[in-house]
PDB file of N, CA and C in Angstrom:
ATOM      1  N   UNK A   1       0.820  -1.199   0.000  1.00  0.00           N
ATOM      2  CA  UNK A   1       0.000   0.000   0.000  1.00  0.00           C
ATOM      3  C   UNK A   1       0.862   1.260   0.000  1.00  0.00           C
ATOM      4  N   UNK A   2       2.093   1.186   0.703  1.00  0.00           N
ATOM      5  CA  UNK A   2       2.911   2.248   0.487  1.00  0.00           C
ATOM      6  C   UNK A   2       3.229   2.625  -1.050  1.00  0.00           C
ATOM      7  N   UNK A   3       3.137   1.949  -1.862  1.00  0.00           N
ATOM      8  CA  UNK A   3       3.851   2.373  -2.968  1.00  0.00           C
ATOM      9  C   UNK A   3       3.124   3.185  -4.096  1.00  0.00           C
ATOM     10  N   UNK A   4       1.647   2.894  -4.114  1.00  0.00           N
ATOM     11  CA  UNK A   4       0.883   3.683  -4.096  1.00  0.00           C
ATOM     12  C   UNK A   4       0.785   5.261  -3.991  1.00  0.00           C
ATOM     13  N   UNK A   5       1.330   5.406  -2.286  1.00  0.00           N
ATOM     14  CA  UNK A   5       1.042   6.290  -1.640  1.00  0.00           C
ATOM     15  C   UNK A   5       2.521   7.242  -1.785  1.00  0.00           C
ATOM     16  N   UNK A   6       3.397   6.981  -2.416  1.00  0.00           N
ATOM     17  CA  UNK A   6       4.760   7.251  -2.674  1.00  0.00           C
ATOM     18  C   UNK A   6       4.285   7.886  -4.340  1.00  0.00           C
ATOM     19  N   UNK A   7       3.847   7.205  -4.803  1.00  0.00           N
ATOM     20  CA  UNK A   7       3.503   7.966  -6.406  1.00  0.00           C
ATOM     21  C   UNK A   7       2.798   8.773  -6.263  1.00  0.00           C
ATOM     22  N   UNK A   8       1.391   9.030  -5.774  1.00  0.00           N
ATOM     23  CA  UNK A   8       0.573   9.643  -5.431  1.00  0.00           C
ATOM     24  C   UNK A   8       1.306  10.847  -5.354  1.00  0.00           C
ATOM     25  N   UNK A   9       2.656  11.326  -4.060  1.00  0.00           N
ATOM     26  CA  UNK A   9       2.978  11.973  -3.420  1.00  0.00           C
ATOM     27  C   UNK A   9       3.558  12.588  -4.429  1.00  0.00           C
ATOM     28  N   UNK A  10       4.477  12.033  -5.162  1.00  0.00           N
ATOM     29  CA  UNK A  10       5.470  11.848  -6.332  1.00  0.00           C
ATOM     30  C   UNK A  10       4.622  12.923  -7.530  1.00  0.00           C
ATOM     31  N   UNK A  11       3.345  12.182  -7.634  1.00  0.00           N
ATOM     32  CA  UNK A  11       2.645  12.640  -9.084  1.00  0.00           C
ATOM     33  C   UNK A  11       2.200  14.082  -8.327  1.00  0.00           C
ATOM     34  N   UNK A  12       1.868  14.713  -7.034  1.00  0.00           N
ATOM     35  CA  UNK A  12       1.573  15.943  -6.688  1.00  0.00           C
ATOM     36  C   UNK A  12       2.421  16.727  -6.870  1.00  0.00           C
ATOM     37  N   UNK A  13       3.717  16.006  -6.480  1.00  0.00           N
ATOM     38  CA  UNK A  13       4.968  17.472  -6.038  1.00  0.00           C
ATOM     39  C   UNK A  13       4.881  17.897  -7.534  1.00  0.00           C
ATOM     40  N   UNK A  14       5.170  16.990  -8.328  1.00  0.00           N
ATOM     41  CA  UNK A  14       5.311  17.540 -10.292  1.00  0.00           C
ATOM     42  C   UNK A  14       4.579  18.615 -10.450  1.00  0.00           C
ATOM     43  N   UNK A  15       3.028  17.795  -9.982  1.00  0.00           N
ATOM     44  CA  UNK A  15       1.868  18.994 -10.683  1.00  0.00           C
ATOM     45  C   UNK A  15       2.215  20.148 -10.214  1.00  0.00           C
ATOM     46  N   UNK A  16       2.378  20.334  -8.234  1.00  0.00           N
ATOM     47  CA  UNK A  16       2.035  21.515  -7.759  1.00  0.00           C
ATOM     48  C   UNK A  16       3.570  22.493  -8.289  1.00  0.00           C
ATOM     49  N   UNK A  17       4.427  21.767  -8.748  1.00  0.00           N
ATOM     50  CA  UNK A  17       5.942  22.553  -8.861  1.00  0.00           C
ATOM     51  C   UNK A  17       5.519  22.924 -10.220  1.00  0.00           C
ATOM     52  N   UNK A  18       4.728  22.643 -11.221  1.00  0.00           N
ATOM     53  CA  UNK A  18       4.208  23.102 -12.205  1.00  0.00           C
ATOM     54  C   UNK A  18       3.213  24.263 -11.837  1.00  0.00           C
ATOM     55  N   UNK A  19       2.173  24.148 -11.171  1.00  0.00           N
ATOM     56  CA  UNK A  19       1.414  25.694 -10.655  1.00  0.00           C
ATOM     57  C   UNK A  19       2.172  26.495 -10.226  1.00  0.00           C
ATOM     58  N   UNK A  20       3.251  26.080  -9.505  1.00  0.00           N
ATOM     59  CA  UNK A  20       4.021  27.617  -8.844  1.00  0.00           C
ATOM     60  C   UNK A  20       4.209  27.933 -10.089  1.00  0.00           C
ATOM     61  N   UNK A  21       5.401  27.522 -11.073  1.00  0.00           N
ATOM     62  CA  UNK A  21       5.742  27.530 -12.061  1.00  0.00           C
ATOM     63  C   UNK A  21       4.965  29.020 -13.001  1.00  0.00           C
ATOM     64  N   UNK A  22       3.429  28.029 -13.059  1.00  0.00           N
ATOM     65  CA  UNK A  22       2.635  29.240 -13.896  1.00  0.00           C
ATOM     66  C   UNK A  22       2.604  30.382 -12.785  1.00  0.00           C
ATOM     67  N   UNK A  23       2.504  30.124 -11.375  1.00  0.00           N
ATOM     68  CA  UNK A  23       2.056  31.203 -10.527  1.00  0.00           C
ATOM     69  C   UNK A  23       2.714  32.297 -10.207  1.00  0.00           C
ATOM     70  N   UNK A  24       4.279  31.867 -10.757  1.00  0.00           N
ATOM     71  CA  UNK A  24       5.195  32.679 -10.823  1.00  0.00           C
ATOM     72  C   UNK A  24       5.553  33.673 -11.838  1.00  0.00           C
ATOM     73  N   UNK A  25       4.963  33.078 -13.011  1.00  0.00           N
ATOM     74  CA  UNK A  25       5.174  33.752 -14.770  1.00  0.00           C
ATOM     75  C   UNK A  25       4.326  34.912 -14.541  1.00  0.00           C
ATOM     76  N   UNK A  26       3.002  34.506 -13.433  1.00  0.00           N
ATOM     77  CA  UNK A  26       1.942  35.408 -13.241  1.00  0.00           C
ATOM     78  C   UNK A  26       1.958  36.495 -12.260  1.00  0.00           C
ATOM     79  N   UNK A  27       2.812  36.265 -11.604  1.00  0.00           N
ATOM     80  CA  UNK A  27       3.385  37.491 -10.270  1.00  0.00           C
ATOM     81  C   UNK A  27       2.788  36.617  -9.265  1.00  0.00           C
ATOM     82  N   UNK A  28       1.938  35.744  -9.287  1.00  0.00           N
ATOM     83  CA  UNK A  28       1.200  35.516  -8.090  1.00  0.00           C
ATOM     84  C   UNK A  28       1.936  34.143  -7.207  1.00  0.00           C
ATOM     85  N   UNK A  29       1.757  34.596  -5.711  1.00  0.00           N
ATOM     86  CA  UNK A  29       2.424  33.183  -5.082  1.00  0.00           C
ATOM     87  C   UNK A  29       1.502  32.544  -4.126  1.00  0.00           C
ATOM     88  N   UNK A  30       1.250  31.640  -4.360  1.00  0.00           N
ATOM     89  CA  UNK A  30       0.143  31.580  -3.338  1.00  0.00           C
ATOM     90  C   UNK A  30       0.546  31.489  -1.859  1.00  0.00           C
ATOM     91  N   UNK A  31      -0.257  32.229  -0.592  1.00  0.00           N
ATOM     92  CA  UNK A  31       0.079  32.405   0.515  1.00  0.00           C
ATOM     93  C   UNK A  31      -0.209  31.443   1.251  1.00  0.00           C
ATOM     94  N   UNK A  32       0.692  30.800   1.988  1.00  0.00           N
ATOM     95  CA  UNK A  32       0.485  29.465   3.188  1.00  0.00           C
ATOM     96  C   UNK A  32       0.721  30.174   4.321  1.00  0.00           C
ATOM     97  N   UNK A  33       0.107  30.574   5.543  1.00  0.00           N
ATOM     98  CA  UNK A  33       1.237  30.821   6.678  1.00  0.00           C
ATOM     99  C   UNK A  33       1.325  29.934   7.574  1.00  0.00           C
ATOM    100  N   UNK A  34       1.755  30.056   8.884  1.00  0.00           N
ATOM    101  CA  UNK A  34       1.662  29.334   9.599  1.00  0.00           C
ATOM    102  C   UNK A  34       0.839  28.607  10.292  1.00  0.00           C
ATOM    103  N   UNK A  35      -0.514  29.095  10.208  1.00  0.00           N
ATOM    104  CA  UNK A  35      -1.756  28.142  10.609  1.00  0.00           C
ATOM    105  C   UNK A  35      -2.228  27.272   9.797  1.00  0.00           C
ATOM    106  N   UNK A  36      -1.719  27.551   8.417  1.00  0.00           N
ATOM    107  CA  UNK A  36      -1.952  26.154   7.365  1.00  0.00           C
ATOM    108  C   UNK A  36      -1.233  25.221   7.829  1.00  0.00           C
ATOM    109  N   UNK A  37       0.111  25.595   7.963  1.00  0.00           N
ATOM    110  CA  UNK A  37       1.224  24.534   8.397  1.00  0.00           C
ATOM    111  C   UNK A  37       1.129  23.594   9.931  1.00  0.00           C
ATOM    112  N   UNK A  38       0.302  24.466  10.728  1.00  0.00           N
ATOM    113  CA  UNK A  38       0.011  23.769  11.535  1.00  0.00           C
ATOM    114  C   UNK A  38      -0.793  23.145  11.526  1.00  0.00           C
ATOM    115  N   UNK A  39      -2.002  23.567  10.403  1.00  0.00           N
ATOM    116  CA  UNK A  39      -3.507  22.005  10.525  1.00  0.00           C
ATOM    117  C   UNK A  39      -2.463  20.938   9.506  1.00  0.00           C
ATOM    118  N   UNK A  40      -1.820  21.500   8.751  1.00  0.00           N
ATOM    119  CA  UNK A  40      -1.387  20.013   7.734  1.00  0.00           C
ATOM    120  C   UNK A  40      -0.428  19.538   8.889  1.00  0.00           C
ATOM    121  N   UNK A  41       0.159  19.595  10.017  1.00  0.00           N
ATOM    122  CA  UNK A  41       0.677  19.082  10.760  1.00  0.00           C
ATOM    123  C   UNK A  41      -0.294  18.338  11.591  1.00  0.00           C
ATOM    124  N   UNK A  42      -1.254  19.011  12.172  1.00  0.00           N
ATOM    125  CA  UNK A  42      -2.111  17.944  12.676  1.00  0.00           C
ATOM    126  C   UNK A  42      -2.717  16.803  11.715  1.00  0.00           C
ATOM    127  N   UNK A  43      -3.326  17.039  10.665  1.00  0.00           N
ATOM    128  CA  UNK A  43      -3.796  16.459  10.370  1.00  0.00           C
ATOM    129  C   UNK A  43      -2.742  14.942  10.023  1.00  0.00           C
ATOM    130  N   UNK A  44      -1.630  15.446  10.004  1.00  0.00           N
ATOM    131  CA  UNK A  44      -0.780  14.233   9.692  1.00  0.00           C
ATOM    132  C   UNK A  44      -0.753  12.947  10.797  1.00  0.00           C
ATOM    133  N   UNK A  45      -0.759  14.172  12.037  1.00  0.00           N
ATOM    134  CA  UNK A  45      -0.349  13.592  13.305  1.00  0.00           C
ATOM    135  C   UNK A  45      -1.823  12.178  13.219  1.00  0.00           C
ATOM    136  N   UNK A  46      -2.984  13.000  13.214  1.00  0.00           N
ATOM    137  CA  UNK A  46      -4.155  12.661  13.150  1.00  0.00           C
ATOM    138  C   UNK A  46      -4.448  11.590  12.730  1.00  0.00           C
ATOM    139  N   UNK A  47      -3.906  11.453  11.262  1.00  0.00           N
ATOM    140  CA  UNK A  47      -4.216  10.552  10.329  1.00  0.00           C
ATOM    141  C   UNK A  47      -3.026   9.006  11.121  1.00  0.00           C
ATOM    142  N   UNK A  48      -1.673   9.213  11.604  1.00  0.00           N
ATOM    143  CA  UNK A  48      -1.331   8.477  12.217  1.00  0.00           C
ATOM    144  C   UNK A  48      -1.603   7.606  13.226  1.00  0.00           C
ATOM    145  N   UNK A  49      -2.806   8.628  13.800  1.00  0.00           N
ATOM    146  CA  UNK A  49      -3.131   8.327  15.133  1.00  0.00           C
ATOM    147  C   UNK A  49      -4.479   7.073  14.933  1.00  0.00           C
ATOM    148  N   UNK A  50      -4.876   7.340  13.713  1.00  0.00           N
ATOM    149  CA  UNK A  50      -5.980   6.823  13.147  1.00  0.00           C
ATOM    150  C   UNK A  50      -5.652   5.463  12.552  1.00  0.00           C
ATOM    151  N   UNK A  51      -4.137   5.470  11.574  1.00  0.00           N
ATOM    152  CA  UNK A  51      -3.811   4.131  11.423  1.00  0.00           C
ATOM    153  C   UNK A  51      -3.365   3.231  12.645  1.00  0.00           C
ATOM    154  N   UNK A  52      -2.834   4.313  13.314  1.00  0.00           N
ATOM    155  CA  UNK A  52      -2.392   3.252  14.904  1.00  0.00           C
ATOM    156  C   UNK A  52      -3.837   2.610  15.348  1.00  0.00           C
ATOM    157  N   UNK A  53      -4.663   3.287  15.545  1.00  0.00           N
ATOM    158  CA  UNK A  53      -5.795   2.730  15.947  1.00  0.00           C
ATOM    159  C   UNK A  53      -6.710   1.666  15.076  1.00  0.00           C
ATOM    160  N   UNK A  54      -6.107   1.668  13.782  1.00  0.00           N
ATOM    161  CA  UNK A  54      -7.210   0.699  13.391  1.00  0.00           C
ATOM    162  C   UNK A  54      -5.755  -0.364  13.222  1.00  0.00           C
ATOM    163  N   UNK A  55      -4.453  -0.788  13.385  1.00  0.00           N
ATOM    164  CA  UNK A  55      -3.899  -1.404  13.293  1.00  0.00           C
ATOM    165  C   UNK A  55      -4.548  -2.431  14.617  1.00  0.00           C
ATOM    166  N   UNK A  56      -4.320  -1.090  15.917  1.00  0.00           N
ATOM    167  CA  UNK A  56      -4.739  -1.912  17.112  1.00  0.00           C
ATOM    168  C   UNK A  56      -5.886  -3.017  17.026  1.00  0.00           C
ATOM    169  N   UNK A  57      -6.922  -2.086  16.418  1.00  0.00           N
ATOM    170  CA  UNK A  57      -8.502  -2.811  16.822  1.00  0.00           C
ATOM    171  C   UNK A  57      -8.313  -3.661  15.053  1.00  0.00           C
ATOM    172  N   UNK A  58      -7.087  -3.857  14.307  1.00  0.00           N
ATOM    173  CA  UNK A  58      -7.700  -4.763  13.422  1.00  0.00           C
ATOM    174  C   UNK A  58      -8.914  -4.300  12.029  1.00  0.00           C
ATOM    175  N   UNK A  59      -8.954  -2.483  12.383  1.00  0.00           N
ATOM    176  CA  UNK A  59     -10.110  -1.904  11.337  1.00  0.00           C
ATOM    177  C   UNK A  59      -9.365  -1.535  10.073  1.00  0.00           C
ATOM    178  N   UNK A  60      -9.321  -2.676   8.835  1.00  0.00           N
ATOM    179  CA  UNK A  60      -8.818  -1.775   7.963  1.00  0.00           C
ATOM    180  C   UNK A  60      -9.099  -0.289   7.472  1.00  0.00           C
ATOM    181  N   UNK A  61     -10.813  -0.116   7.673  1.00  0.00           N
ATOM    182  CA  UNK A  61     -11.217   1.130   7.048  1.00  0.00           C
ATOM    183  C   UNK A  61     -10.846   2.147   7.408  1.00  0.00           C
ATOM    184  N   UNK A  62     -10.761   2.031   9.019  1.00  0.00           N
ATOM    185  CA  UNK A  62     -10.173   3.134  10.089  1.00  0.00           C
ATOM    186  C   UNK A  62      -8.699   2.672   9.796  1.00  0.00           C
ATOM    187  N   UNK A  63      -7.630   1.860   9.154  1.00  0.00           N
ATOM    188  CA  UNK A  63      -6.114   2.404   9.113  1.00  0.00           C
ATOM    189  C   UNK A  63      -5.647   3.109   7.156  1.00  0.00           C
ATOM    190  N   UNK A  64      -6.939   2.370   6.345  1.00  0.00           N
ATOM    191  CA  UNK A  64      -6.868   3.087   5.219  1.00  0.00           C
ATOM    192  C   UNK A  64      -7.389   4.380   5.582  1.00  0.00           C
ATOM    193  N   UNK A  65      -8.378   4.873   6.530  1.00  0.00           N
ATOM    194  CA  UNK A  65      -8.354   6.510   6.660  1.00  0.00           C
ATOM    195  C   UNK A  65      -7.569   7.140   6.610  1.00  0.00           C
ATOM    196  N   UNK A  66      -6.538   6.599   8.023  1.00  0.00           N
ATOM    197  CA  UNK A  66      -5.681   7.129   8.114  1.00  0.00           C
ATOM    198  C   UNK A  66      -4.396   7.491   7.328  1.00  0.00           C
ATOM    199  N   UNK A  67      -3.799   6.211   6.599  1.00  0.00           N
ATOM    200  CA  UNK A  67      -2.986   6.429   5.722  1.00  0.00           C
ATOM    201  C   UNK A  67      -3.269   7.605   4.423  1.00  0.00           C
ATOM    202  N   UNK A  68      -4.815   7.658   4.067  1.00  0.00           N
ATOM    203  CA  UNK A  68      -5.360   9.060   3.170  1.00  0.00           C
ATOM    204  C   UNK A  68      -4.645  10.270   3.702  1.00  0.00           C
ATOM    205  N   UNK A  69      -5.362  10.322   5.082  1.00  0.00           N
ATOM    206  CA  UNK A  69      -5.014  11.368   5.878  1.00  0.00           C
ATOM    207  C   UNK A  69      -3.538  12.083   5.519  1.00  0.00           C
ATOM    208  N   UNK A  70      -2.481  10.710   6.099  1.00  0.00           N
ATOM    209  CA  UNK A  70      -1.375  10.863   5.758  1.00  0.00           C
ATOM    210  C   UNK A  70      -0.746  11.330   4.501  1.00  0.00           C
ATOM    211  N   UNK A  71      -1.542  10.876   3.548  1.00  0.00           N
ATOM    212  CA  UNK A  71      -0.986  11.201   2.037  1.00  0.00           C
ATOM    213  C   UNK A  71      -1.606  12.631   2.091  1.00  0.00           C
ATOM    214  N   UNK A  72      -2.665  13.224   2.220  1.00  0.00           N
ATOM    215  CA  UNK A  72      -3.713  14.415   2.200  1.00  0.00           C
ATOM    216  C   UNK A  72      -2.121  15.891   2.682  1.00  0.00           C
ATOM    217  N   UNK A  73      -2.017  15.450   4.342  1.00  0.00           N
ATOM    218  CA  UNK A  73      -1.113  16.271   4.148  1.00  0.00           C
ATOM    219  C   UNK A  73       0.264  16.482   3.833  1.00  0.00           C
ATOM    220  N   UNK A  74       0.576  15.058   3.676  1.00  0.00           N
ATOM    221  CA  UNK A  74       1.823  15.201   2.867  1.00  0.00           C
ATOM    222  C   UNK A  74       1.872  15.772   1.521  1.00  0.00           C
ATOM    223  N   UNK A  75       0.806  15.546   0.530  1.00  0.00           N
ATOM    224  CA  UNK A  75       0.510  16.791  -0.268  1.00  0.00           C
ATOM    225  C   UNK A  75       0.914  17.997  -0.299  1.00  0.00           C
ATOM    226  N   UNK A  76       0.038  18.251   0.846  1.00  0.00           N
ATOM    227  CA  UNK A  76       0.574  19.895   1.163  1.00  0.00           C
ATOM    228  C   UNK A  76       1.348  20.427   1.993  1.00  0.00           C
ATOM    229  N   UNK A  77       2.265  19.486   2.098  1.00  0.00           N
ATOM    230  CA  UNK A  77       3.450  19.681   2.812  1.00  0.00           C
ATOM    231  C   UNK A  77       4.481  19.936   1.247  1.00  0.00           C
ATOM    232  N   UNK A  78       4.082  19.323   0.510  1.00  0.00           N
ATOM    233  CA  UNK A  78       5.099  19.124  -0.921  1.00  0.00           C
ATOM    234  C   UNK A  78       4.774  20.656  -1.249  1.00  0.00           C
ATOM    235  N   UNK A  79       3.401  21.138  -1.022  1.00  0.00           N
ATOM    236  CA  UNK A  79       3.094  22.546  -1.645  1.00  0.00           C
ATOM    237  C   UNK A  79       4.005  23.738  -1.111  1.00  0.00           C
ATOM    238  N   UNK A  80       4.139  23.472   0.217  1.00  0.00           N
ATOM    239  CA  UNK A  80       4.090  23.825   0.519  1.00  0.00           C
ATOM    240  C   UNK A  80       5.990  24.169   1.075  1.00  0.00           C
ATOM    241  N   UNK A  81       6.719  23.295   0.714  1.00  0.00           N
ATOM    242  CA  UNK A  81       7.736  23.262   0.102  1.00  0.00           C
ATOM    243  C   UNK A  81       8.279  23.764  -1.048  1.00  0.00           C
ATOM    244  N   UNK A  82       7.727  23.737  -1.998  1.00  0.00           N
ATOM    245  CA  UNK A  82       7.830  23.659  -3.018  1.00  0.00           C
ATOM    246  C   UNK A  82       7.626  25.863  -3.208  1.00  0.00           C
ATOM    247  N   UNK A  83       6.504  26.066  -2.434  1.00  0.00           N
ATOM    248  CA  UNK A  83       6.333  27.895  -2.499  1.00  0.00           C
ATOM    249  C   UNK A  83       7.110  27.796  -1.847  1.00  0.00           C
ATOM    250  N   UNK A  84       7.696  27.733  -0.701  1.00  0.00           N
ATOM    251  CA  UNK A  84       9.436  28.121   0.062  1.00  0.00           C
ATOM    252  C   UNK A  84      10.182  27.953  -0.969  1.00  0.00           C
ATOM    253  N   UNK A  85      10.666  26.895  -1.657  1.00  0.00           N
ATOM    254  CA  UNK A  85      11.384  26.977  -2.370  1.00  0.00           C
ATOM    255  C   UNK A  85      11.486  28.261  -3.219  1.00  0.00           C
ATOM    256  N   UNK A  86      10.444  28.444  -4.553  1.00  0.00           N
ATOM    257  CA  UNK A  86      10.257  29.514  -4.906  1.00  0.00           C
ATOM    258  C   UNK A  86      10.132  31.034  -4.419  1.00  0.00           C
ATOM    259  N   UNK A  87       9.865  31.276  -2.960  1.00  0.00           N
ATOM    260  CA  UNK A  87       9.633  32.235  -2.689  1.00  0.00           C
ATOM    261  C   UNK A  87      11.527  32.655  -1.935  1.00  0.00           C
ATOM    262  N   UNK A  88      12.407  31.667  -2.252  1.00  0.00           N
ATOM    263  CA  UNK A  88      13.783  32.454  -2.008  1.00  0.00           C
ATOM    264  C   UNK A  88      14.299  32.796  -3.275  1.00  0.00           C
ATOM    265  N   UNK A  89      13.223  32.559  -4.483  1.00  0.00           N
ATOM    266  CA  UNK A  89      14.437  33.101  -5.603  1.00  0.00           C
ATOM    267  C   UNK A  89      14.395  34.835  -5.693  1.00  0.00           C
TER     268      UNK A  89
END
């Protein structure tokens, strides 16, 4: 199931390093601050907390949540990387 979840991650960073890309040709950057960074931090935490728990009780549905979860903000963690990056040139 990880490997999946590795392309997934893989096929976002491309796209979203392609929107800065245009977002940059355009003047525009899109703004993250720090309270984004902190729900995509929870939500990571969250989504962990969610596969731990369905590992425990044996719920696949509740540890595939979680692993979403996990991919969800690792997403926008890539985004969100990816505007840092751009925003030191």
């Amino acid at each position: 199931m990880s490997t999946p979840n590795l392309e997934l991650v893989s096929m976002l960073r491309v796209r979203l390093k392609r929107l800065c890309q245009i977002n940059r040709q355009r003047k525009v950057v899109p703004v993250m601050g720090i309270g984004d960074k902190i729900q995509n931090a929870a939500q990571d935490l969250g989504g962990k907390a969610k596969e731990a728990a369905g590992n425990a009780t044996d719920n696949d549905r509740l540890k595939a949540e979680g692993q979403k979860d996990q991919v969800v903000a690792d997403a926008k963690k890539v985004g969100q990387d990816v505007k840092d990056e751009f925003k030191r040139d």
